[in-house]
N, C-alpha and C. Protein backbone atom coordinates (compact mmCIF):
# COMPACT_ATOMS: atom_id res chain seq x y z
N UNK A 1 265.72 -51.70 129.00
CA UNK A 1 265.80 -52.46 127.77
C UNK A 1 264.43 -53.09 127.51
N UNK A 2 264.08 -53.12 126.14
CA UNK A 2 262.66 -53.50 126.09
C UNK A 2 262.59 -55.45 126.44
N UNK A 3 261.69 -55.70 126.27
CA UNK A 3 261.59 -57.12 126.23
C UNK A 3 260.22 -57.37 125.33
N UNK A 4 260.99 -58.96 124.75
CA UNK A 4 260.13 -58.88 123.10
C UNK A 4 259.49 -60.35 123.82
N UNK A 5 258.05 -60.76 123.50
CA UNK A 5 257.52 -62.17 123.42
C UNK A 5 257.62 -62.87 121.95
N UNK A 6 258.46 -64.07 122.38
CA UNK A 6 258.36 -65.51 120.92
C UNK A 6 257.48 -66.13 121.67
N UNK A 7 257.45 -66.96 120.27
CA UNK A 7 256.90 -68.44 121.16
C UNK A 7 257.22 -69.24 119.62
N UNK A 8 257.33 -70.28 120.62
CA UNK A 8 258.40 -71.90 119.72
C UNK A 8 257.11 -72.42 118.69
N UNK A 9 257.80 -72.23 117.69
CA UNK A 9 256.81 -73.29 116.82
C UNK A 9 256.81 -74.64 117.01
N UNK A 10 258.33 -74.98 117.39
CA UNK A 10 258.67 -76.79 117.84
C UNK A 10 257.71 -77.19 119.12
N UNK A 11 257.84 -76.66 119.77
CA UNK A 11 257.30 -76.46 121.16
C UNK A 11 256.64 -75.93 121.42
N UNK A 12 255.90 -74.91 121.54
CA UNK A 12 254.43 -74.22 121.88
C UNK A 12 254.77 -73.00 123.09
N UNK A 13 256.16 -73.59 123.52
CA UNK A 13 256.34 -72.53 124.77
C UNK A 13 256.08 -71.07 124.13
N UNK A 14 255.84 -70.46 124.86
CA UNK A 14 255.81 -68.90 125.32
C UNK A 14 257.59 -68.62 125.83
N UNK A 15 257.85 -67.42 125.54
CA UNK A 15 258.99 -66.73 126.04
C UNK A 15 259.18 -65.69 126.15
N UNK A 16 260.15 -64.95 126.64
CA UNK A 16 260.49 -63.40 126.48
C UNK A 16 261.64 -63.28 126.86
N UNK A 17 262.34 -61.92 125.74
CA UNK A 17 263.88 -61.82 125.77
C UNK A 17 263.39 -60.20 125.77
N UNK A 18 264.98 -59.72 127.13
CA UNK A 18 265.29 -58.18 126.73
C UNK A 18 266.51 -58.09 126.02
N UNK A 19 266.07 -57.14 124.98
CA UNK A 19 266.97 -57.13 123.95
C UNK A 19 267.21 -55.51 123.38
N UNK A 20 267.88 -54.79 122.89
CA UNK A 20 267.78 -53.50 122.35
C UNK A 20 266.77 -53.48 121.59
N UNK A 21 266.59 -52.33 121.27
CA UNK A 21 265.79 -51.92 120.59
C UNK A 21 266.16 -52.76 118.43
N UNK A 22 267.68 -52.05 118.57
CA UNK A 22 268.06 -52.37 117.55
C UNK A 22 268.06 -54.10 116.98
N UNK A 23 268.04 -55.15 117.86
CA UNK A 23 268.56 -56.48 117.95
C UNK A 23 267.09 -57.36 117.90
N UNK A 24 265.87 -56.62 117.73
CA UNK A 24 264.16 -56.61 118.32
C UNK A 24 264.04 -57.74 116.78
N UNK A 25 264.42 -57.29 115.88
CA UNK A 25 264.34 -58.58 114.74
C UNK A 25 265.22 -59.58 114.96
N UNK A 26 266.13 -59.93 115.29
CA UNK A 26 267.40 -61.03 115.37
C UNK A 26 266.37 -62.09 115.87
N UNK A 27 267.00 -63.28 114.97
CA UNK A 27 266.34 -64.64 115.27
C UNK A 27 266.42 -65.19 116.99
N UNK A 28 265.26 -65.50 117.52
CA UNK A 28 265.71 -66.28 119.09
C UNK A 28 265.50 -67.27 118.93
N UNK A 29 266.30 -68.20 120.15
CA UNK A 29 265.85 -69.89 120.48
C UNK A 29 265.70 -69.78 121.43
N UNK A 30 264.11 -70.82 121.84
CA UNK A 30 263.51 -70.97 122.82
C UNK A 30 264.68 -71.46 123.72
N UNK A 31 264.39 -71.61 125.33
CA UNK A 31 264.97 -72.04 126.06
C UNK A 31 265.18 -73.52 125.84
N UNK A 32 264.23 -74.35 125.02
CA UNK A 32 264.48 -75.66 124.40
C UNK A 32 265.22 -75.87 123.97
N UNK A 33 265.91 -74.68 123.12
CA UNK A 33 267.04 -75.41 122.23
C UNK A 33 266.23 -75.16 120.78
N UNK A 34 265.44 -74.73 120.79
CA UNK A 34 264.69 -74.82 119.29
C UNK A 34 264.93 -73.86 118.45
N UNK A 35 265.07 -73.51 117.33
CA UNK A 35 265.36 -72.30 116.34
C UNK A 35 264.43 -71.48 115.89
N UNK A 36 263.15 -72.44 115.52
CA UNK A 36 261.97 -72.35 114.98
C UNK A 36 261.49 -71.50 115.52
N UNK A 37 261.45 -70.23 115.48
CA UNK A 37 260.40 -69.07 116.93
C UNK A 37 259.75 -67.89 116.14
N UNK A 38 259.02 -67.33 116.48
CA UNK A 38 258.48 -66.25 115.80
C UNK A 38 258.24 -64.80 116.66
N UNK A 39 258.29 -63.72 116.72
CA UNK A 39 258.17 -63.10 117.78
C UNK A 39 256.66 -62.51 117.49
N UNK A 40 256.16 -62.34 118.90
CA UNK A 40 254.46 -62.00 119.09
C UNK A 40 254.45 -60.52 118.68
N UNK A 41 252.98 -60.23 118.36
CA UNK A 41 253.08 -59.05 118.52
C UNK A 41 252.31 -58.30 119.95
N UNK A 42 253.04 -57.55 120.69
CA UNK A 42 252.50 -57.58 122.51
C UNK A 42 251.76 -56.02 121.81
N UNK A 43 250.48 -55.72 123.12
CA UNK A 43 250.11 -54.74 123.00
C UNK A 43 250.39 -53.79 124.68
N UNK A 44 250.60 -52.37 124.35
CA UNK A 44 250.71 -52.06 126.06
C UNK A 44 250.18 -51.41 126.20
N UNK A 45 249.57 -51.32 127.19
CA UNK A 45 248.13 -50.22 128.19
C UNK A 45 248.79 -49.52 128.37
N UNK A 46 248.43 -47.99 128.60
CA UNK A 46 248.42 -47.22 128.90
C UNK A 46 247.54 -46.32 129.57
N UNK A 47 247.94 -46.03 130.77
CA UNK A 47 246.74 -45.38 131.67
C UNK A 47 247.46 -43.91 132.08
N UNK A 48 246.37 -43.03 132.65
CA UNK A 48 246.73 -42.25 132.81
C UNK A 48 245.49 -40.92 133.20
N UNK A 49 245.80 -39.62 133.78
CA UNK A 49 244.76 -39.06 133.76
C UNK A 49 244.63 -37.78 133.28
N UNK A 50 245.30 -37.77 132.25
CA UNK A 50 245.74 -36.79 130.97
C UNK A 50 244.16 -36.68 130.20
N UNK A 51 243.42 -35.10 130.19
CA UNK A 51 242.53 -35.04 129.86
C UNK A 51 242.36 -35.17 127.71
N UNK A 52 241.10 -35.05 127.64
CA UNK A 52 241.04 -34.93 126.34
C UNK A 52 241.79 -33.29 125.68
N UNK A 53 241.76 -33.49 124.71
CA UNK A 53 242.22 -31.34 124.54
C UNK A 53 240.95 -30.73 124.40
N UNK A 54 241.16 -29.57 124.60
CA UNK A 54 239.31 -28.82 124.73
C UNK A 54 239.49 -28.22 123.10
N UNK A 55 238.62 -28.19 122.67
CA UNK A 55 237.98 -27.39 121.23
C UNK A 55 238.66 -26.00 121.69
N UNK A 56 239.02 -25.44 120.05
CA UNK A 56 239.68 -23.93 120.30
C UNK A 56 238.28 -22.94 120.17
N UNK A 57 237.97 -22.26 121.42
CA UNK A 57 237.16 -21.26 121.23
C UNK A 57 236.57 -20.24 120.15
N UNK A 58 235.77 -20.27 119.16
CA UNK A 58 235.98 -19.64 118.38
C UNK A 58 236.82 -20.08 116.76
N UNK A 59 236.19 -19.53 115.40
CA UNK A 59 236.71 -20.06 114.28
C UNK A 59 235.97 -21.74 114.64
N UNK A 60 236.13 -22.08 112.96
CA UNK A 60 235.60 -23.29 112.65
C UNK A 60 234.33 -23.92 112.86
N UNK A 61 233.58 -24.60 112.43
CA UNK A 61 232.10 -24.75 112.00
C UNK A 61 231.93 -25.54 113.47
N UNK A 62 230.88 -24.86 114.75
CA UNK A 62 230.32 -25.08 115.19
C UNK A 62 230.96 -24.83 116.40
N UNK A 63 232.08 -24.52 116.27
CA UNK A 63 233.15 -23.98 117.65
C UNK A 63 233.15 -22.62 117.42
N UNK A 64 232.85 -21.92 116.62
CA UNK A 64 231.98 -20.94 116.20
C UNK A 64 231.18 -20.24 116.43
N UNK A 65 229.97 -21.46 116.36
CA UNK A 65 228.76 -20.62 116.04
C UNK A 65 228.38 -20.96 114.98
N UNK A 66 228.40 -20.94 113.93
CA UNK A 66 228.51 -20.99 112.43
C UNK A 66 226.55 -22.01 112.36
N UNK A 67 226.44 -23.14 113.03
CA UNK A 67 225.57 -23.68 113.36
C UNK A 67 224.34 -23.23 114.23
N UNK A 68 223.55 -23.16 113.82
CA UNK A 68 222.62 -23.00 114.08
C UNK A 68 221.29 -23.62 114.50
């Protein structure tokens, strides 16, 4: 299940809820008790050692030839 970051406008806390996918807009309250929340927008890394794709041999300007 994913998990979404708020954080309290009343309060300043930071939080995080797992929630479906579908439920990812529904209003949260901080663990304060507060209503007021907004959800962050998170970014996620991705690593890995998946190469670039290679140029198709041949056809198209300079995979070609065409250049000179």
């Amino acid at each position: 299940m994913p998990r979404y970051d708020y954080r309290c406008r009343a309060c300043g806390s930071t939080f995080e809820l797992s929630r479906p996918m579908s439920a990812s807009g529904d209003p949260a309250t901080c663990p304060e008790g507060h209503d007021d929340t907004v959800k962050l927008l998170t970014t996620v890394g991705m690593t890995g050692s998946a190469a670039a794709p290679r140029p198709a041999s041949g056809g198209g300007c300079c995979g070609g030839g065409c250049c000179g």
